[in-house]
C-alpha atoms as a PDB file:
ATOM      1  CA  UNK A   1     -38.173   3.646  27.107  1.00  0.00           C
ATOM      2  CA  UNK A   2     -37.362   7.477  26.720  1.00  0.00           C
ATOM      3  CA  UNK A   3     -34.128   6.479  29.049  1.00  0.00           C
ATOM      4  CA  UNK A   4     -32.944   4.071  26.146  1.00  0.00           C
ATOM      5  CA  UNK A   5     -33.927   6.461  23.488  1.00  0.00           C
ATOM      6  CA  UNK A   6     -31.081   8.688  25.519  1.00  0.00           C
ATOM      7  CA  UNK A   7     -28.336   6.302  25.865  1.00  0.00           C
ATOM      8  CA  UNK A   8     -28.753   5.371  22.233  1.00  0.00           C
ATOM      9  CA  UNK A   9     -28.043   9.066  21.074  1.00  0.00           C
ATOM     10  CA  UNK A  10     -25.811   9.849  23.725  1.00  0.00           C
ATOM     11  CA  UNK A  11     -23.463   6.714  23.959  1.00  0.00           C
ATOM     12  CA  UNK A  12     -19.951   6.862  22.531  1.00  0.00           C
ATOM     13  CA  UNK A  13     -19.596   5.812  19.225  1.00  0.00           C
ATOM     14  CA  UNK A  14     -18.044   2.053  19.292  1.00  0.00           C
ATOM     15  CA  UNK A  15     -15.145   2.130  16.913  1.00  0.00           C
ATOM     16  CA  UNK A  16     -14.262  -0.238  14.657  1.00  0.00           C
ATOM     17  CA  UNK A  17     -11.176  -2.573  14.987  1.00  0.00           C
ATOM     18  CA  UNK A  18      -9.959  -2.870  11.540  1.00  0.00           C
ATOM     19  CA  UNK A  19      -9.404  -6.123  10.250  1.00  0.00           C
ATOM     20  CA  UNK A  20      -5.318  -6.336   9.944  1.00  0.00           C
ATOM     21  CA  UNK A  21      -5.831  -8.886   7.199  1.00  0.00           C
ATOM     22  CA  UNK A  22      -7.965  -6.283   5.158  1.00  0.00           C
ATOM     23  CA  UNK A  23      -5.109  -3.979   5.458  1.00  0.00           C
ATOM     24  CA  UNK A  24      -2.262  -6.171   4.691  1.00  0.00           C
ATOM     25  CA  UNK A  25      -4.327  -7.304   1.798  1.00  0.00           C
ATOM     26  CA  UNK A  26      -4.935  -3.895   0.542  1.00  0.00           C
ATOM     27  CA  UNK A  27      -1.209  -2.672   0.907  1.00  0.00           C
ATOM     28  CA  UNK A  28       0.261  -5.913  -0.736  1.00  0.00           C
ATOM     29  CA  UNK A  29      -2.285  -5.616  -4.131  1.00  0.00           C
ATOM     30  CA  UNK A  30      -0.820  -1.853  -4.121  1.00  0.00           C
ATOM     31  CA  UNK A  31       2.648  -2.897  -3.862  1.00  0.00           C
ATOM     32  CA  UNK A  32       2.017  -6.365  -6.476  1.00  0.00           C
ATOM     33  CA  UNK A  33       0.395  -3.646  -9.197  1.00  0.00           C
ATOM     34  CA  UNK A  34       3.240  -0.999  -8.691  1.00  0.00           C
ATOM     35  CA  UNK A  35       5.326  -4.378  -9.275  1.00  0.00           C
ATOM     36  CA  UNK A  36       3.372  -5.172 -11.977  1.00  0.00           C
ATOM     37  CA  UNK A  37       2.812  -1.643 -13.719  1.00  0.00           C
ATOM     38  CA  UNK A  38       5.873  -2.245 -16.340  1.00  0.00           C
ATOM     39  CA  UNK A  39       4.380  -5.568 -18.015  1.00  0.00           C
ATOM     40  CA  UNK A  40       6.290  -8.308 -15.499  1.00  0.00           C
ATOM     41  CA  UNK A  41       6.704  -9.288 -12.370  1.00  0.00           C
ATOM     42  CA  UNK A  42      10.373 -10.506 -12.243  1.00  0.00           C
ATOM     43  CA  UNK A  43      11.711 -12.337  -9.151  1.00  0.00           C
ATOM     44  CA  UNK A  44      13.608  -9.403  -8.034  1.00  0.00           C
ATOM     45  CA  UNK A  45      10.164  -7.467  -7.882  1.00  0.00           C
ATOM     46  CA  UNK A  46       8.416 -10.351  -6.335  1.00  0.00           C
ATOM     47  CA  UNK A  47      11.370 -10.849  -3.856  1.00  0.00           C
ATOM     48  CA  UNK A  48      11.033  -6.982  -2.735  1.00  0.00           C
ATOM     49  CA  UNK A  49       7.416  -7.419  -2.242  1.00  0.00           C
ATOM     50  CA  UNK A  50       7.690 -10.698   0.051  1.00  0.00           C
ATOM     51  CA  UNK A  51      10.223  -8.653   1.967  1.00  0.00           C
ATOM     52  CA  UNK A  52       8.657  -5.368   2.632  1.00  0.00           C
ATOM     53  CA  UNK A  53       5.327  -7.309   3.667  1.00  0.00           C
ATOM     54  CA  UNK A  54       7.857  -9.051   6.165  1.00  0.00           C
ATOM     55  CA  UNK A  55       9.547  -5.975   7.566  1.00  0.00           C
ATOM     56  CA  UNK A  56       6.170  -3.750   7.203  1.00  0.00           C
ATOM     57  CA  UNK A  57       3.750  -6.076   8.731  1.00  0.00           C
ATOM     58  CA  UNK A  58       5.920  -8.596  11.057  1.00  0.00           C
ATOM     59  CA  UNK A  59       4.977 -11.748   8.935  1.00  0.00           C
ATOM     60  CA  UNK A  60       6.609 -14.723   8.268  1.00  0.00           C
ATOM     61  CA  UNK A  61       7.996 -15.570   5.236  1.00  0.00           C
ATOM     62  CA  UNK A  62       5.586 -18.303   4.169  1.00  0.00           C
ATOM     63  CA  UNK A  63       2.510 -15.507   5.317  1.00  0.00           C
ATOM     64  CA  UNK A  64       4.112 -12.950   3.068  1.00  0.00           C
ATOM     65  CA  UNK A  65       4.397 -15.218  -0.051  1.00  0.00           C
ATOM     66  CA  UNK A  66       0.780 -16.427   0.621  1.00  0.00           C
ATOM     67  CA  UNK A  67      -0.167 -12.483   1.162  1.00  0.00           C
ATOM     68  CA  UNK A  68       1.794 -12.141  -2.451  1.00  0.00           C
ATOM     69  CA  UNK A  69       0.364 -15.094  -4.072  1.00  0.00           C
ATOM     70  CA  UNK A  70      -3.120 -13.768  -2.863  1.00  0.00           C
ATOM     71  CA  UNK A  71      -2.524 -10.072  -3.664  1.00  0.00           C
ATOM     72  CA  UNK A  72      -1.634 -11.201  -7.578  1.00  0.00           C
ATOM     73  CA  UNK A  73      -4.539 -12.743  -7.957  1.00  0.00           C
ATOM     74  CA  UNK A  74      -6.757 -10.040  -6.646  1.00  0.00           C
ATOM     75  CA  UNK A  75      -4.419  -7.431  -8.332  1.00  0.00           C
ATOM     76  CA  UNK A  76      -5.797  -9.328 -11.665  1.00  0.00           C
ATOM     77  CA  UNK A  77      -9.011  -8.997 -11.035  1.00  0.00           C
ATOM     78  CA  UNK A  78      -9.054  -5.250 -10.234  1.00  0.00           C
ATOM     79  CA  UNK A  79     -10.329  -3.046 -12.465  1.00  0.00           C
ATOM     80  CA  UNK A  80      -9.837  -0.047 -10.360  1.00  0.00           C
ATOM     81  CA  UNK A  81      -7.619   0.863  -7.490  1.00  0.00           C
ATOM     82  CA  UNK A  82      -9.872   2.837  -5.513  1.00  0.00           C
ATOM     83  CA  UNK A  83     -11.116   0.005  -3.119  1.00  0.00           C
ATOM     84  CA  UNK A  84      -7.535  -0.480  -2.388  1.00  0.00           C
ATOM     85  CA  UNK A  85      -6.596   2.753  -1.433  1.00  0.00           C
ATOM     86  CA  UNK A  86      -9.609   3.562   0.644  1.00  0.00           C
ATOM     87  CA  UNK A  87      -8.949   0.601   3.302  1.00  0.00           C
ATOM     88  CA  UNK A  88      -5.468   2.132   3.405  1.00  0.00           C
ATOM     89  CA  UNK A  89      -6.838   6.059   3.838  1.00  0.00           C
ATOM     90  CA  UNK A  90      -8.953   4.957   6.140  1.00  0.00           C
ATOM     91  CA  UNK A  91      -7.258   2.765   8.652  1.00  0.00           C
ATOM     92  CA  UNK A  92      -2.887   4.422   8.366  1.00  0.00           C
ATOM     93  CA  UNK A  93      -2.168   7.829   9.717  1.00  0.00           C
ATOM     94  CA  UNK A  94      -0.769  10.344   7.312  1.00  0.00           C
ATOM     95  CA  UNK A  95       2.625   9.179   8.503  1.00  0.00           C
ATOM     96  CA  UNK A  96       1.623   5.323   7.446  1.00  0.00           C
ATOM     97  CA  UNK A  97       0.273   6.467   3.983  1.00  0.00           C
ATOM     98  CA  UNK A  98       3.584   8.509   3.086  1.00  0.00           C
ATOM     99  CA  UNK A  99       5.496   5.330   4.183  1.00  0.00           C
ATOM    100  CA  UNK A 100       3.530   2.965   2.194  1.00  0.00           C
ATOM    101  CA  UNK A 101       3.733   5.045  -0.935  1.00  0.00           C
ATOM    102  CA  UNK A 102       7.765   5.342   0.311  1.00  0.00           C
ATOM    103  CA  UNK A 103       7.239   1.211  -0.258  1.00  0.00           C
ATOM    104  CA  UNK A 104       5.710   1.869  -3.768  1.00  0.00           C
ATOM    105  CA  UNK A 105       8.705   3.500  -4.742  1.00  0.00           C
ATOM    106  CA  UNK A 106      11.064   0.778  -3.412  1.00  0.00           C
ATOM    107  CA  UNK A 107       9.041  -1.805  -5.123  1.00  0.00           C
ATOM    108  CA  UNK A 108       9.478   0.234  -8.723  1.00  0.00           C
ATOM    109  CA  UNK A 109      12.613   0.805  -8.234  1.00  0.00           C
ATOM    110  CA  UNK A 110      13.426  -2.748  -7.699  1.00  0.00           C
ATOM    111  CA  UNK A 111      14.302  -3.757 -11.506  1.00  0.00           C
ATOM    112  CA  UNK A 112      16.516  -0.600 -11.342  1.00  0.00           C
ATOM    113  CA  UNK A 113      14.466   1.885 -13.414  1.00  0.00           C
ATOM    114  CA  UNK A 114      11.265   3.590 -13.054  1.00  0.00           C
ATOM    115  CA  UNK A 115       8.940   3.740 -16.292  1.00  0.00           C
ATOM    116  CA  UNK A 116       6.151   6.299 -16.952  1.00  0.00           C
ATOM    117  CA  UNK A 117       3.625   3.658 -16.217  1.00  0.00           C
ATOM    118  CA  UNK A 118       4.864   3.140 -12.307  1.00  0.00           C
ATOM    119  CA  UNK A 119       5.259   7.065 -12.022  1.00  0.00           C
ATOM    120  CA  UNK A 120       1.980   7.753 -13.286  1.00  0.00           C
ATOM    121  CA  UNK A 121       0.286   4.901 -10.911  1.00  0.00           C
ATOM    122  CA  UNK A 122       2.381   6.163  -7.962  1.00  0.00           C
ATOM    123  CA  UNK A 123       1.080   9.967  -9.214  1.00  0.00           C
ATOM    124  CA  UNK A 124      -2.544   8.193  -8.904  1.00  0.00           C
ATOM    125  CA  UNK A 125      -2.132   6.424  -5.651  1.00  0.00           C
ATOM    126  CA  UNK A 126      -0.521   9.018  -3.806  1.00  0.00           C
ATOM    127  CA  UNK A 127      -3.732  11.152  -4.768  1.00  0.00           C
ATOM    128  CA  UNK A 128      -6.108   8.868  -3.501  1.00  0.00           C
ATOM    129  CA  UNK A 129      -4.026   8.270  -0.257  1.00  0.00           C
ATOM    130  CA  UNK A 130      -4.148  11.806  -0.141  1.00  0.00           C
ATOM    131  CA  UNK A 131      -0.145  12.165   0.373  1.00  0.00           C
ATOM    132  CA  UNK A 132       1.223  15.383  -1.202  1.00  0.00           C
ATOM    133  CA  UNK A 133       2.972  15.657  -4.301  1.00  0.00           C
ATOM    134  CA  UNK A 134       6.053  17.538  -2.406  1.00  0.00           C
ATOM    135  CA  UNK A 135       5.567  14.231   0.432  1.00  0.00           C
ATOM    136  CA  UNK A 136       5.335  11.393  -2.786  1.00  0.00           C
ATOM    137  CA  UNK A 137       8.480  13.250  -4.224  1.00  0.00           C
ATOM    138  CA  UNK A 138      10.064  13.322  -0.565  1.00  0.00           C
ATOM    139  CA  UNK A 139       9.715   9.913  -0.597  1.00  0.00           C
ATOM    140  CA  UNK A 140      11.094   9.103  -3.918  1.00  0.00           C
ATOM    141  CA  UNK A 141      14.185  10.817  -2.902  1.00  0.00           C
ATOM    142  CA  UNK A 142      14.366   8.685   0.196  1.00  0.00           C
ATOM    143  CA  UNK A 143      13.716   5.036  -1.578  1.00  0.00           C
ATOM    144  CA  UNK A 144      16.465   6.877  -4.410  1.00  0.00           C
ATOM    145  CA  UNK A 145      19.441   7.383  -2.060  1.00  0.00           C
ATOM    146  CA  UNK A 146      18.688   4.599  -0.036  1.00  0.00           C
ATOM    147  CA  UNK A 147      19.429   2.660  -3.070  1.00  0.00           C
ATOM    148  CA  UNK A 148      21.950   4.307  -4.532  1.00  0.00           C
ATOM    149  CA  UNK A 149      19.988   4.702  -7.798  1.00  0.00           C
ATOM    150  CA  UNK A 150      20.597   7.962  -9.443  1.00  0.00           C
ATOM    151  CA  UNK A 151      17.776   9.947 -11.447  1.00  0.00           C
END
C-alpha cells in the first residue's frame, strides 16, 4: 500500500496530448473574428482565412472551409475571446503565438485597410497571448511589407 502511495507522488506527471482539432478550432475563430471585426466578412477575407488554415495547419481545402464554416459559427456565439486565446497560450510556443497574431494581421489586412476595431482586437489578443507590444508591432511590419501595403 505505502509502495503505491510512493509511486503515486513520485511518478512523472503524464502530459497531455493536445487535441489538434481544439487548436485549429481556436486559431481559425481568432482569425474569422479579426475577419469579422470591421462589420463583414467579404470573400477576399474569407479566402485569406481558408488559406492560412491550409498553409498553417497542412489541411485540405475542403477541411479548411469546414474549419471556416465551423469557426463562424462559433465566432457568433462568443461572447468573449478569452477561451480562445487560452487553448492557443497554452498549447504554441512563444514563437507560434507571435506567428499566429503575424496571421491576425494578414487576415485584417486582407480588404486592404486596417480599422480601429481590428487594431484594438489585435491590441486585445496579443495581450492575452501574451506577445509583446514591440513583437505584435514586429509583426505588423512583417504582414505590411510582405504585402506591399503602406501605413
Amino acid at each position: 500500500m505505502i509502495d503505491a502511495l510512493k509511486a503515486l507522488f513520485t511518478a512523472a506527471p503524464r502530459s497531455v496530448v493536445p487535441h489538434s482539432q481544439d487548436i485549429h478550432v481556436a486559431a481559425a475563430v481568432l482569425l474569422v473574428d479579426a475577419a469579422c471585426m470591421d462589420g463583414e466578412f467579404n470573400d477576399a477575407e474569407r479566402e485569406t482565412v481558408t488559406t492560412i488554415l491550409q498553409r498553417h495547419f497542412g489541411l485540405t481545402s475542403e477541411a479548411a472551409t469546414n474549419l471556416v464554416t465551423m469557426a463562424e459559427a462559433k465566432q457568433d456565439k462568443a461572447s468573449d475571446l478569452n477561451r480562445y486565446t487560452l487553448t492557443v497560450k497554452s498549447e504554441f510556443s512563444e514563437a507560434q503565438r507571435v506567428e499566429l497574431v503575424e496571421l491576425l494581421w494578414e487576415v485584417v489586412y486582407a480588404d486592404g485597410e486596417l480599422h480601429a476595431y481590428e487594431a484594438n482586437l489585435l491590441r486585445r489578443i496579443a495581450g492575452l497571448l501574451y506577445v509583446s507590444d514591440r513583437e505584435r508591432g514586429e509583426a505588423r511590419k512583417r504582414v505590411l511589407s510582405r504585402l506591399g501595403v503602406s501605413e
